[in-house]
N, C-alpha and C. Protein backbone atom coordinates (compact mmCIF):
# COMPACT_ATOMS: atom_id res chain seq x y z
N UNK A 1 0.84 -1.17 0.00
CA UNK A 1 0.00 0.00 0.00
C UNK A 1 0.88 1.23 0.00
N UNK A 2 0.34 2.20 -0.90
CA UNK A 2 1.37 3.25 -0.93
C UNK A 2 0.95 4.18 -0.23
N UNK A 3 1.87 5.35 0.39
CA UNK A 3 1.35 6.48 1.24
C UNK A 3 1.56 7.95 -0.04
N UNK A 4 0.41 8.41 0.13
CA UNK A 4 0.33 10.01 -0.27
C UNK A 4 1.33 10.97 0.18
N UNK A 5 1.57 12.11 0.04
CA UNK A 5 2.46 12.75 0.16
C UNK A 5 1.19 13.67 1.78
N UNK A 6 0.28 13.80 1.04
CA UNK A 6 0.12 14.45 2.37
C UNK A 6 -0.58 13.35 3.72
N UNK A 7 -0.59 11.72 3.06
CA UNK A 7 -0.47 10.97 4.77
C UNK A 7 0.85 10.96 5.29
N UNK A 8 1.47 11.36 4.65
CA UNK A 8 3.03 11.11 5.69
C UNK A 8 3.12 12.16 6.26
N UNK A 9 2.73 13.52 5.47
CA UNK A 9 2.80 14.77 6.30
C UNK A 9 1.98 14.83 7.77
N UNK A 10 0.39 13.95 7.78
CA UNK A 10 -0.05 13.73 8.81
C UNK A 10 0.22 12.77 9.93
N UNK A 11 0.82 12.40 9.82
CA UNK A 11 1.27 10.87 10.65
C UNK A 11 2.14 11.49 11.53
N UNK A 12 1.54 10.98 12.90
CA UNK A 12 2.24 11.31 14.02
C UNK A 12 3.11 9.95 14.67
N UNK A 13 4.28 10.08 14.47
CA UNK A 13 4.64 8.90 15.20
C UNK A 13 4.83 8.49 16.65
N UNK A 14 4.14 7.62 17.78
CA UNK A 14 4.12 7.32 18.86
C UNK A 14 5.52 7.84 19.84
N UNK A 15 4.91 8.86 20.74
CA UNK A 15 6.57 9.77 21.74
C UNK A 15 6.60 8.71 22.85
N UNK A 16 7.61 8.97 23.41
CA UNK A 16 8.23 8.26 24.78
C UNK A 16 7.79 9.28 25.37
N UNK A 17 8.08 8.75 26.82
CA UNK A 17 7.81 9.99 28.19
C UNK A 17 8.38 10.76 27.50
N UNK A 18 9.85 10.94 27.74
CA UNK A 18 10.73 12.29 27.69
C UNK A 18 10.90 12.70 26.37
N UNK A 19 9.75 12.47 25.43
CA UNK A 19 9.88 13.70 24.34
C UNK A 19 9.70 13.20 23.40
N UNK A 20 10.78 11.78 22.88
CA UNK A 20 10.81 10.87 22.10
C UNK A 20 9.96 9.89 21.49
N UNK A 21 10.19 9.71 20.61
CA UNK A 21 9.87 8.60 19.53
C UNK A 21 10.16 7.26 19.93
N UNK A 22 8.95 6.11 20.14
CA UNK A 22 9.40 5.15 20.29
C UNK A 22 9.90 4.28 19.09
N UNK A 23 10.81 3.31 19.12
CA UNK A 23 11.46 2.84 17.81
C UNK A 23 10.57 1.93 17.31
N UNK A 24 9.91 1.11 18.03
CA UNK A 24 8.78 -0.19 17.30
C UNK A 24 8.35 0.63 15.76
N UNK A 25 7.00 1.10 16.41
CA UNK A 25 6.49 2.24 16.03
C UNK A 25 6.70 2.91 14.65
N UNK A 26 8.23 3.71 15.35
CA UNK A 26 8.89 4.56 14.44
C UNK A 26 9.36 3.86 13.19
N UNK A 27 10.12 2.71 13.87
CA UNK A 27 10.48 1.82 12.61
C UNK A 27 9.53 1.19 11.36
N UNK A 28 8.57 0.64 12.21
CA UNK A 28 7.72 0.18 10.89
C UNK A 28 6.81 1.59 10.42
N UNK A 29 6.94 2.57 10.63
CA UNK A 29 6.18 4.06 10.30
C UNK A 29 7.06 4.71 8.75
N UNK A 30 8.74 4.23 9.49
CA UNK A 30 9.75 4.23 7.89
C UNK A 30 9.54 3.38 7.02
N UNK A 31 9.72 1.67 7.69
CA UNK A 31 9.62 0.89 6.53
C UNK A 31 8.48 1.52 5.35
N UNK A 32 7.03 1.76 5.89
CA UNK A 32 6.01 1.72 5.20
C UNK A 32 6.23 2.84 4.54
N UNK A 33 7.08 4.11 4.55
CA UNK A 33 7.91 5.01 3.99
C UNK A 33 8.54 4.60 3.00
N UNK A 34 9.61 4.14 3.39
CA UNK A 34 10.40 3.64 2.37
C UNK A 34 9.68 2.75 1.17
N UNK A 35 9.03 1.76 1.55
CA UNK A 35 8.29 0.76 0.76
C UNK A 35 7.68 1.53 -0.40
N UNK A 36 6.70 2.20 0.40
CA UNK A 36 5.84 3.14 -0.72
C UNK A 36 6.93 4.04 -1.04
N UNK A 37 7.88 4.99 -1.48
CA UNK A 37 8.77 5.63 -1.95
C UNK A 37 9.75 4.36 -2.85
N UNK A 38 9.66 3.11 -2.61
CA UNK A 38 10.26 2.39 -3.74
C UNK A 38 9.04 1.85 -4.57
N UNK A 39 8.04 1.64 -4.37
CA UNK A 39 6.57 1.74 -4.93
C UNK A 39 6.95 2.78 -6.11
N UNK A 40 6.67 3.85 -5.75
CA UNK A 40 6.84 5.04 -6.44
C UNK A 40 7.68 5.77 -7.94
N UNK A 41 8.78 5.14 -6.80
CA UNK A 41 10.26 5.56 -8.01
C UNK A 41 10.12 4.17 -8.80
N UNK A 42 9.83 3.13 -8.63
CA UNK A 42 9.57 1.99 -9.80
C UNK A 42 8.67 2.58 -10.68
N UNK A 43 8.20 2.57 -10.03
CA UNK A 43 6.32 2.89 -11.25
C UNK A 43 6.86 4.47 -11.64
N UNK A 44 7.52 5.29 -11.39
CA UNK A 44 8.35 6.36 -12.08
C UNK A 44 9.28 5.77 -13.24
N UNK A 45 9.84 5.21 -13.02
CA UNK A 45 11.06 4.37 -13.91
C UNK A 45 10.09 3.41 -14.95
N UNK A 46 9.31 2.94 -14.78
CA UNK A 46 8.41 1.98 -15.45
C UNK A 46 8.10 3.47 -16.37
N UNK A 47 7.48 4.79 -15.83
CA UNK A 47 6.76 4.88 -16.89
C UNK A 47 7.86 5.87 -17.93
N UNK A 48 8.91 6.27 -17.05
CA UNK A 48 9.61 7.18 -17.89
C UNK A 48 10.16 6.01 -18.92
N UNK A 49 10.57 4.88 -19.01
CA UNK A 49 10.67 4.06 -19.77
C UNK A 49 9.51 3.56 -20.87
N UNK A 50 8.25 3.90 -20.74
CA UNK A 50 7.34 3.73 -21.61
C UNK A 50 7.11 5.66 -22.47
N UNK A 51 7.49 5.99 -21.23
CA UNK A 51 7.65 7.44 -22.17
C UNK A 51 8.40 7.47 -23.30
N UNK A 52 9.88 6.28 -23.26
CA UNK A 52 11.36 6.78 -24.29
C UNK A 52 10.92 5.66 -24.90
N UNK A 53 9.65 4.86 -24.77
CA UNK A 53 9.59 4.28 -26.08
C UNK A 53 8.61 4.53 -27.23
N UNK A 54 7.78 5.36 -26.32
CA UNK A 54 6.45 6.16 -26.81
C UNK A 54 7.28 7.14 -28.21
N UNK A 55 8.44 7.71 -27.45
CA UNK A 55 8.99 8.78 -28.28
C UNK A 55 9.81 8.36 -29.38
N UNK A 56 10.12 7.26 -29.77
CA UNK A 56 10.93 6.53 -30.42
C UNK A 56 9.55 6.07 -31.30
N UNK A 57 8.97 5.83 -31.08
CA UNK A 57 7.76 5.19 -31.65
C UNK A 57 7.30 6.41 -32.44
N UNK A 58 7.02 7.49 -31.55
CA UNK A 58 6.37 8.65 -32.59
C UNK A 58 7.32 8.70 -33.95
N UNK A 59 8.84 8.85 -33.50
CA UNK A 59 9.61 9.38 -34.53
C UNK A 59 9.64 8.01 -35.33
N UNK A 60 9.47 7.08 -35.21
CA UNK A 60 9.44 5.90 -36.16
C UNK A 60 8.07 6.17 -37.42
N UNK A 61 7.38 6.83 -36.27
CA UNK A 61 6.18 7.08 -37.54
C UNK A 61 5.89 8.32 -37.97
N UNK A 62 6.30 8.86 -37.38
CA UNK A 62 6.72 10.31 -38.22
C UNK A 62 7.90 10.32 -39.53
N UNK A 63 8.71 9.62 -39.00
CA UNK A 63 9.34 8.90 -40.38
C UNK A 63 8.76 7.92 -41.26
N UNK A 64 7.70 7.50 -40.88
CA UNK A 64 6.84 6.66 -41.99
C UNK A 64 5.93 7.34 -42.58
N UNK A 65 5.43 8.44 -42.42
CA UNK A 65 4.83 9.04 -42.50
C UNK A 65 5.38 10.01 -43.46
N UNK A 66 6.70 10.37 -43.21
CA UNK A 66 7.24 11.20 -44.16
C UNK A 66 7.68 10.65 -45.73
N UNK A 67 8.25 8.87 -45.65
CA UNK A 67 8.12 8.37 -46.19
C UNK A 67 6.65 7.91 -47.41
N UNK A 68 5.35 7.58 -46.61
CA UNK A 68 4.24 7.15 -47.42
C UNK A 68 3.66 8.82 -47.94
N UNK A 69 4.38 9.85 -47.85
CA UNK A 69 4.05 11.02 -48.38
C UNK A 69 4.72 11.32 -49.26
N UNK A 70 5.99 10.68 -49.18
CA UNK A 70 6.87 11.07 -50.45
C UNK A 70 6.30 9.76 -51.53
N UNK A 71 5.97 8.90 -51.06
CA UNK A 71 5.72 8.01 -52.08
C UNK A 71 4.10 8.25 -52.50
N UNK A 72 3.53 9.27 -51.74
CA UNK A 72 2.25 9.46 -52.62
C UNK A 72 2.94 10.28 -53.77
N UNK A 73 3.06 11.17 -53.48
CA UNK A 73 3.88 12.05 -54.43
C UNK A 73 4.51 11.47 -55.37
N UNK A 74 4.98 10.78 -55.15
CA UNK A 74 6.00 10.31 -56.32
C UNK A 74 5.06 9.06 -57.20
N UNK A 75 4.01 8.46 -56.31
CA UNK A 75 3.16 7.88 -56.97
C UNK A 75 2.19 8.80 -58.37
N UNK A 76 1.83 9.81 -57.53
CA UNK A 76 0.78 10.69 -58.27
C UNK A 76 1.77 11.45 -59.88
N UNK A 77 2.89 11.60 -59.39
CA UNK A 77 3.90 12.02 -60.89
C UNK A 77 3.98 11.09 -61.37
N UNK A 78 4.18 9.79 -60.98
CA UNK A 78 4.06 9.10 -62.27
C UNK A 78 3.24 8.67 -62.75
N UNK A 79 2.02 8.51 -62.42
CA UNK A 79 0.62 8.80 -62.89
C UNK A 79 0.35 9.97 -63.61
N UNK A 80 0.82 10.96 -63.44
CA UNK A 80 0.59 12.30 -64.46
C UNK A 80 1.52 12.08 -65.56
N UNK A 81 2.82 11.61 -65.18
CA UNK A 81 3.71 10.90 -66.59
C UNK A 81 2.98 10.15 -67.42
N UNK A 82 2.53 8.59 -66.59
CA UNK A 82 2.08 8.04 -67.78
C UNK A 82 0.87 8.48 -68.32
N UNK A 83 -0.26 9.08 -67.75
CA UNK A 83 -0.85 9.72 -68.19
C UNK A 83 -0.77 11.12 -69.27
N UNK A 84 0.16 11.70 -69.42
CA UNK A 84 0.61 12.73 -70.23
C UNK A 84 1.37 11.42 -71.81
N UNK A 85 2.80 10.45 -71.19
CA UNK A 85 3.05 9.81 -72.16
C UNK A 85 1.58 9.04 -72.99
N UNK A 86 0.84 8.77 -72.20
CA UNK A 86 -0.66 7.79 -73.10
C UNK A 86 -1.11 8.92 -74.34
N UNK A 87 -1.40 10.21 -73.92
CA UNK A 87 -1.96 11.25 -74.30
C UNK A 87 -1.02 11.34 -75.27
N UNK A 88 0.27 11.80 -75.42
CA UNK A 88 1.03 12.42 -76.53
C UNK A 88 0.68 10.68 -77.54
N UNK A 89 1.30 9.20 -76.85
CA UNK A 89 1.33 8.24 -78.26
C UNK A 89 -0.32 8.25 -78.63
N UNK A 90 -1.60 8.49 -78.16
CA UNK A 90 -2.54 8.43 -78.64
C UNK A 90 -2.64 9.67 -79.55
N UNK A 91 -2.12 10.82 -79.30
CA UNK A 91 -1.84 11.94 -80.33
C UNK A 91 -1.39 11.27 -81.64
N UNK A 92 -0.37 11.00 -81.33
CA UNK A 92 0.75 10.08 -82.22
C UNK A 92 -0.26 9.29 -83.25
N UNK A 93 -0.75 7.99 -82.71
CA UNK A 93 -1.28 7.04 -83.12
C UNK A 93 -2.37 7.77 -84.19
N UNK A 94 -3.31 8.38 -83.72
CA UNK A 94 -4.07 9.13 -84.56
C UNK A 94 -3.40 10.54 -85.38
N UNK A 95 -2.84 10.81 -85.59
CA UNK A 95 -1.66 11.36 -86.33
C UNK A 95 -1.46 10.75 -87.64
N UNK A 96 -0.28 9.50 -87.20
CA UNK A 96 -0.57 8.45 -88.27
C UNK A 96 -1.63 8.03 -89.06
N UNK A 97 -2.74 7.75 -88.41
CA UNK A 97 -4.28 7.18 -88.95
C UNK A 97 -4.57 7.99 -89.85
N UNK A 98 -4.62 9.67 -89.82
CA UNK A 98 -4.98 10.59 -90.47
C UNK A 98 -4.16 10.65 -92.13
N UNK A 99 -2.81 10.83 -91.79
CA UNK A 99 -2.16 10.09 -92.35
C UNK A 99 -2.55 9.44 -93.55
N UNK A 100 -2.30 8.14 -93.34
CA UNK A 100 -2.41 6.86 -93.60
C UNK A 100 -4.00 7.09 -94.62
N UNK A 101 -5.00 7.11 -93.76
CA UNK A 101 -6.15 7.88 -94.41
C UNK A 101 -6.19 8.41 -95.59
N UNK A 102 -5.45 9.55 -95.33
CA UNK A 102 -5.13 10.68 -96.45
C UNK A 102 -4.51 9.92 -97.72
N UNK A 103 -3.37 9.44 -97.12
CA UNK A 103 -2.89 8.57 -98.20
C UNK A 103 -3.57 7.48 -99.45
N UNK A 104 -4.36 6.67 -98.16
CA UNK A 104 -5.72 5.68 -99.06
C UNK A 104 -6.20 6.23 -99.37
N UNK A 105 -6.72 7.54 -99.37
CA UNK A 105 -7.88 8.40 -100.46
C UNK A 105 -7.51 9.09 -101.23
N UNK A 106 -6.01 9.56 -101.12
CA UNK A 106 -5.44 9.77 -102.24
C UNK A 106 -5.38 9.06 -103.30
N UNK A 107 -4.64 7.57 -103.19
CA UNK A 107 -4.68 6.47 -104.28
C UNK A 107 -6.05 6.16 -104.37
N UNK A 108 -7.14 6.05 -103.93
CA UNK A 108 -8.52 6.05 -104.51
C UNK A 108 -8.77 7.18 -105.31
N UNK A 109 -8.65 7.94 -105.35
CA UNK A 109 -9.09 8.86 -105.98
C UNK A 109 -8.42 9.10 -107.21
N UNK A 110 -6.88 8.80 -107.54
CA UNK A 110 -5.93 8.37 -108.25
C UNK A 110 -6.70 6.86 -109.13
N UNK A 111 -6.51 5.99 -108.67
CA UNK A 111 -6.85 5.10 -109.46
C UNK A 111 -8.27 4.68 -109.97
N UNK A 112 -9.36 6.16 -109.33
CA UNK A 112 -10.68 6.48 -110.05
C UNK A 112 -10.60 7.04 -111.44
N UNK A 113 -9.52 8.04 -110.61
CA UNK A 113 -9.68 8.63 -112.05
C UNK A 113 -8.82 8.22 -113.23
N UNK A 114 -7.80 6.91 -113.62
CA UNK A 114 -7.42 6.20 -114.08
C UNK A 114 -8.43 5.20 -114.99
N UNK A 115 -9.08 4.59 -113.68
CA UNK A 115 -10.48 3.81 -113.96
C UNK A 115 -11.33 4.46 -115.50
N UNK A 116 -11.56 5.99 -114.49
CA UNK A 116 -12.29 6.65 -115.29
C UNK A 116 -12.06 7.44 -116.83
N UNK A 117 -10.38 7.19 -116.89
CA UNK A 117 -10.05 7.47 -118.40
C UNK A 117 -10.04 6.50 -119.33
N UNK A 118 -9.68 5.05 -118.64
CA UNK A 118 -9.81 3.93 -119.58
C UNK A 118 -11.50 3.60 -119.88
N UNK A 119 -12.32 3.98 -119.18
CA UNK A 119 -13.29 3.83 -119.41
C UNK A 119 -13.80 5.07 -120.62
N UNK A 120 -13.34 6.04 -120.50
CA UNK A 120 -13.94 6.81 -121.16
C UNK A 120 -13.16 6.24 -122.62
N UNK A 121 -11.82 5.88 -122.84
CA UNK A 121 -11.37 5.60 -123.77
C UNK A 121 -11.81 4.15 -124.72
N UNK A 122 -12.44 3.58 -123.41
CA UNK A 122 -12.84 2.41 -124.15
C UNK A 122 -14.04 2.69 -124.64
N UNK A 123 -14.86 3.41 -124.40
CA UNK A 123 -16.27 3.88 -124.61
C UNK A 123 -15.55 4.59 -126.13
N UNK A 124 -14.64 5.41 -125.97
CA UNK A 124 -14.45 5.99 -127.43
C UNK A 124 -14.30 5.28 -128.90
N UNK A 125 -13.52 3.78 -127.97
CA UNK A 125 -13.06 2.73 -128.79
C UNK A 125 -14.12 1.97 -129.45
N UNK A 126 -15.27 2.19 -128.53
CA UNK A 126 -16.55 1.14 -128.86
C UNK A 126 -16.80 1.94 -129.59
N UNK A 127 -17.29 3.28 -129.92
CA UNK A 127 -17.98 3.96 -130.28
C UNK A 127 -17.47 4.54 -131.49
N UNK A 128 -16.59 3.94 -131.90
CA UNK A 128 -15.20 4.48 -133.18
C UNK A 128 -16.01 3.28 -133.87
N UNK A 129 -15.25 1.47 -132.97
CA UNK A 129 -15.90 0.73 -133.94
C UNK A 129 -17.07 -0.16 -134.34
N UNK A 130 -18.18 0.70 -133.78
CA UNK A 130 -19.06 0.40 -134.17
C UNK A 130 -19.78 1.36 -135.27
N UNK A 131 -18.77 2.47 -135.28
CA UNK A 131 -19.08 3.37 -136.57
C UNK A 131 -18.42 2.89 -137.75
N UNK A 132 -17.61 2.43 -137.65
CA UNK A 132 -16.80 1.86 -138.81
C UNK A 132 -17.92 0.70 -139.30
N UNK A 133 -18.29 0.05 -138.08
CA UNK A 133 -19.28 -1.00 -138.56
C UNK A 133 -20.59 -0.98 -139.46
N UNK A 134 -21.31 0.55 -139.14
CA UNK A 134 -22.23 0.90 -139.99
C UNK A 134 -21.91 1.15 -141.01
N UNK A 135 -20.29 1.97 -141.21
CA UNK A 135 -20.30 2.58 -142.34
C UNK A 135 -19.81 1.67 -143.31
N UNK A 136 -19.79 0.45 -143.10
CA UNK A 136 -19.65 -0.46 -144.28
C UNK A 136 -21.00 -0.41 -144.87
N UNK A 137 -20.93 -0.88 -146.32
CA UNK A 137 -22.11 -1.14 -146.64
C UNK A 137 -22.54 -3.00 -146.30
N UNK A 138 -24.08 -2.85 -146.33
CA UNK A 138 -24.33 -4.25 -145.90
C UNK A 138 -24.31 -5.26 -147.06
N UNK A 139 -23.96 -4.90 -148.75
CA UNK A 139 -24.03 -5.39 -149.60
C UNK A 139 -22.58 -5.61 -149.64
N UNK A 140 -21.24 -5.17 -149.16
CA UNK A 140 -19.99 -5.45 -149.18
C UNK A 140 -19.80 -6.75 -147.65
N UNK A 141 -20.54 -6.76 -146.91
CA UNK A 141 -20.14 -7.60 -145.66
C UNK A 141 -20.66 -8.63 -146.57
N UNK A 142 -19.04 -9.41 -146.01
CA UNK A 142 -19.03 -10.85 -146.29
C UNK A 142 -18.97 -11.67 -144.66
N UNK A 143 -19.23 -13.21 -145.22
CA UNK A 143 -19.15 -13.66 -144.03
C UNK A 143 -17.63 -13.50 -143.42
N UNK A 144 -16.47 -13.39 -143.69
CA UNK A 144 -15.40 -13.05 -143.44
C UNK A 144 -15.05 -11.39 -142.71
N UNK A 145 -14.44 -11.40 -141.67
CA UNK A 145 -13.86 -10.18 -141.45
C UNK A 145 -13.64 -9.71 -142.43
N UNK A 146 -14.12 -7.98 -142.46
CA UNK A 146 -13.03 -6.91 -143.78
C UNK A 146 -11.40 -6.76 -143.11
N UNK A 147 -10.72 -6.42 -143.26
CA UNK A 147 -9.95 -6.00 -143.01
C UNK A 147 -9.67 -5.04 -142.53
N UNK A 148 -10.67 -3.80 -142.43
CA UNK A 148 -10.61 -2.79 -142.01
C UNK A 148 -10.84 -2.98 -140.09
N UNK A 149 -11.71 -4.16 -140.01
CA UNK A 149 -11.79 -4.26 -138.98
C UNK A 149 -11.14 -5.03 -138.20
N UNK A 150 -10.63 -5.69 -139.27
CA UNK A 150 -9.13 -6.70 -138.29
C UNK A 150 -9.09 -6.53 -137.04
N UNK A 151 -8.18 -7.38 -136.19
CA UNK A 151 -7.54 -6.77 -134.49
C UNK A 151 -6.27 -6.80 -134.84
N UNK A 152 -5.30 -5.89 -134.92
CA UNK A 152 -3.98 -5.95 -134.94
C UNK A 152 -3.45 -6.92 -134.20
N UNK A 153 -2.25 -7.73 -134.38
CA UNK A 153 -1.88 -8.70 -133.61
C UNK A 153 -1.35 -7.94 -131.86
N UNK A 154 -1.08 -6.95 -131.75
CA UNK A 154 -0.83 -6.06 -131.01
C UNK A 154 -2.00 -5.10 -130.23
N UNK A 155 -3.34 -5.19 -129.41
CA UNK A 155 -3.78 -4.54 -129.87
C UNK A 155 -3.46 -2.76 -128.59
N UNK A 156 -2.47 -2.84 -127.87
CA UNK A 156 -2.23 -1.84 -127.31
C UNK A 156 -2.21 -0.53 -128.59
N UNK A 157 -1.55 -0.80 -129.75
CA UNK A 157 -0.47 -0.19 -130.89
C UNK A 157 -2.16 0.40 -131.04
N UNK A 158 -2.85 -0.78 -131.44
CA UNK A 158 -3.99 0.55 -131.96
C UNK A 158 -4.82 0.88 -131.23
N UNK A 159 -5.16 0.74 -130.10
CA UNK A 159 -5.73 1.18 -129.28
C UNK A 159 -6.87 0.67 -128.70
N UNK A 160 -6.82 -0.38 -128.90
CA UNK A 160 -7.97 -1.48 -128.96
C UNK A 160 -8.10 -1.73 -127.14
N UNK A 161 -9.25 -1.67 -126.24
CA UNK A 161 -9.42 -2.37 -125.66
C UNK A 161 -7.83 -2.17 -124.19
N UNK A 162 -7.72 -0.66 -124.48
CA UNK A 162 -7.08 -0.52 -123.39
C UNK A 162 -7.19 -0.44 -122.19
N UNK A 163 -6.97 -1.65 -121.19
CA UNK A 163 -7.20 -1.12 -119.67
C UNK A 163 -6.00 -1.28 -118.81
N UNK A 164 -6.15 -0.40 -117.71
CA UNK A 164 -5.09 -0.41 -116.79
C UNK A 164 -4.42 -1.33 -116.59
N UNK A 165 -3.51 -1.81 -116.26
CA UNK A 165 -2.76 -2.54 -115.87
C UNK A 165 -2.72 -2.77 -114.30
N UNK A 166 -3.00 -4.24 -114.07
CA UNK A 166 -2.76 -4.05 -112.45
C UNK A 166 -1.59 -3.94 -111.62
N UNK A 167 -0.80 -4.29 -112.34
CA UNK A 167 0.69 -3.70 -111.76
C UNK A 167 0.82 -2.23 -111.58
N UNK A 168 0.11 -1.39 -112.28
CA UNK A 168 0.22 0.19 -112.74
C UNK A 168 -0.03 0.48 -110.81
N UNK A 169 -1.63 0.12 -110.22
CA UNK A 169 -1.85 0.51 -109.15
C UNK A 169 -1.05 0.26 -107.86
């Protein structure tokens, strides 16, 4: 049992006749002094020792703390990196496409209008010899080709039946 600071101040210890303190008394009045004063300074020492670990502990996490802050940070930049790098190659990517695009509708439009000269030329070609065809007379057609209408053995040379070439595209 421990003593207060102000039961010891009250405690009268048992006098002798002539003035004095008897020792019984007196003695076990210290022990229970002393006892509780080593009571005391333990459970002092106990806690100043939970104090220096309390404080070691804060700074352990105050350093963790400083740590999981730098790594938000450094998390969140590189999230704005790869987020900025996604952004520029999706720039990129569609860049190219446009591109590329441009390009295929260029050669469409190129090999329309290719399309569209051999066609017009063959239309000229039909339309040449099937005039030649009327203008024979029907009393000169024999069952034999004339000659006029021959096919050249060649017929690029005369113009017969020209179309693109697929190698050309």
């Amino acid at each position: 049992m421990g003593l207060t600071p102000v039961e010891i101040r009250h405690m009268k210890p048992p006098r002798t006749m002539f003035g004095g303190y008897r020792a019984g008394p007196t003695e076990a009045l210290l022990d229970e002094v002393v006892a509780s004063f080593e009571d005391v300074w333990r459970e002092r020492a106990d806690l100043a020792d939970k104090v220096e670990q309390l404080e070691a502990d804060l700074v352990r996490f105050r350093e963790l703390e400083t740590l999981l802050r730098a790594t938000l940070v450094s998390a969140e930049q590189a999230s704005q990196q790869v987020k900025d790098q996604a952004r520029r190659e999706a720039e990129l990517i569609l860049s190219e496409a446009h591109t590329e695009a441009r390009e295929i509708q260029r050669r469409a439009v190129g090999d329309n209008e290719r399309l569209e000269t051999a066609a017009r030329r063959l239309r000229a070609q039909l339309t040449e010899a099937l005039s030649v065809i009327d203008e024979v007379p029907a009393a000169e057609s024999s069952p034999e080709q004339p000659e006029e209408l021959e096919q050249p053995a060649d017929s690029k040379e005369a113009g017969w039946l020209l179309l693109p070439d697929a190698d050309a595209a």
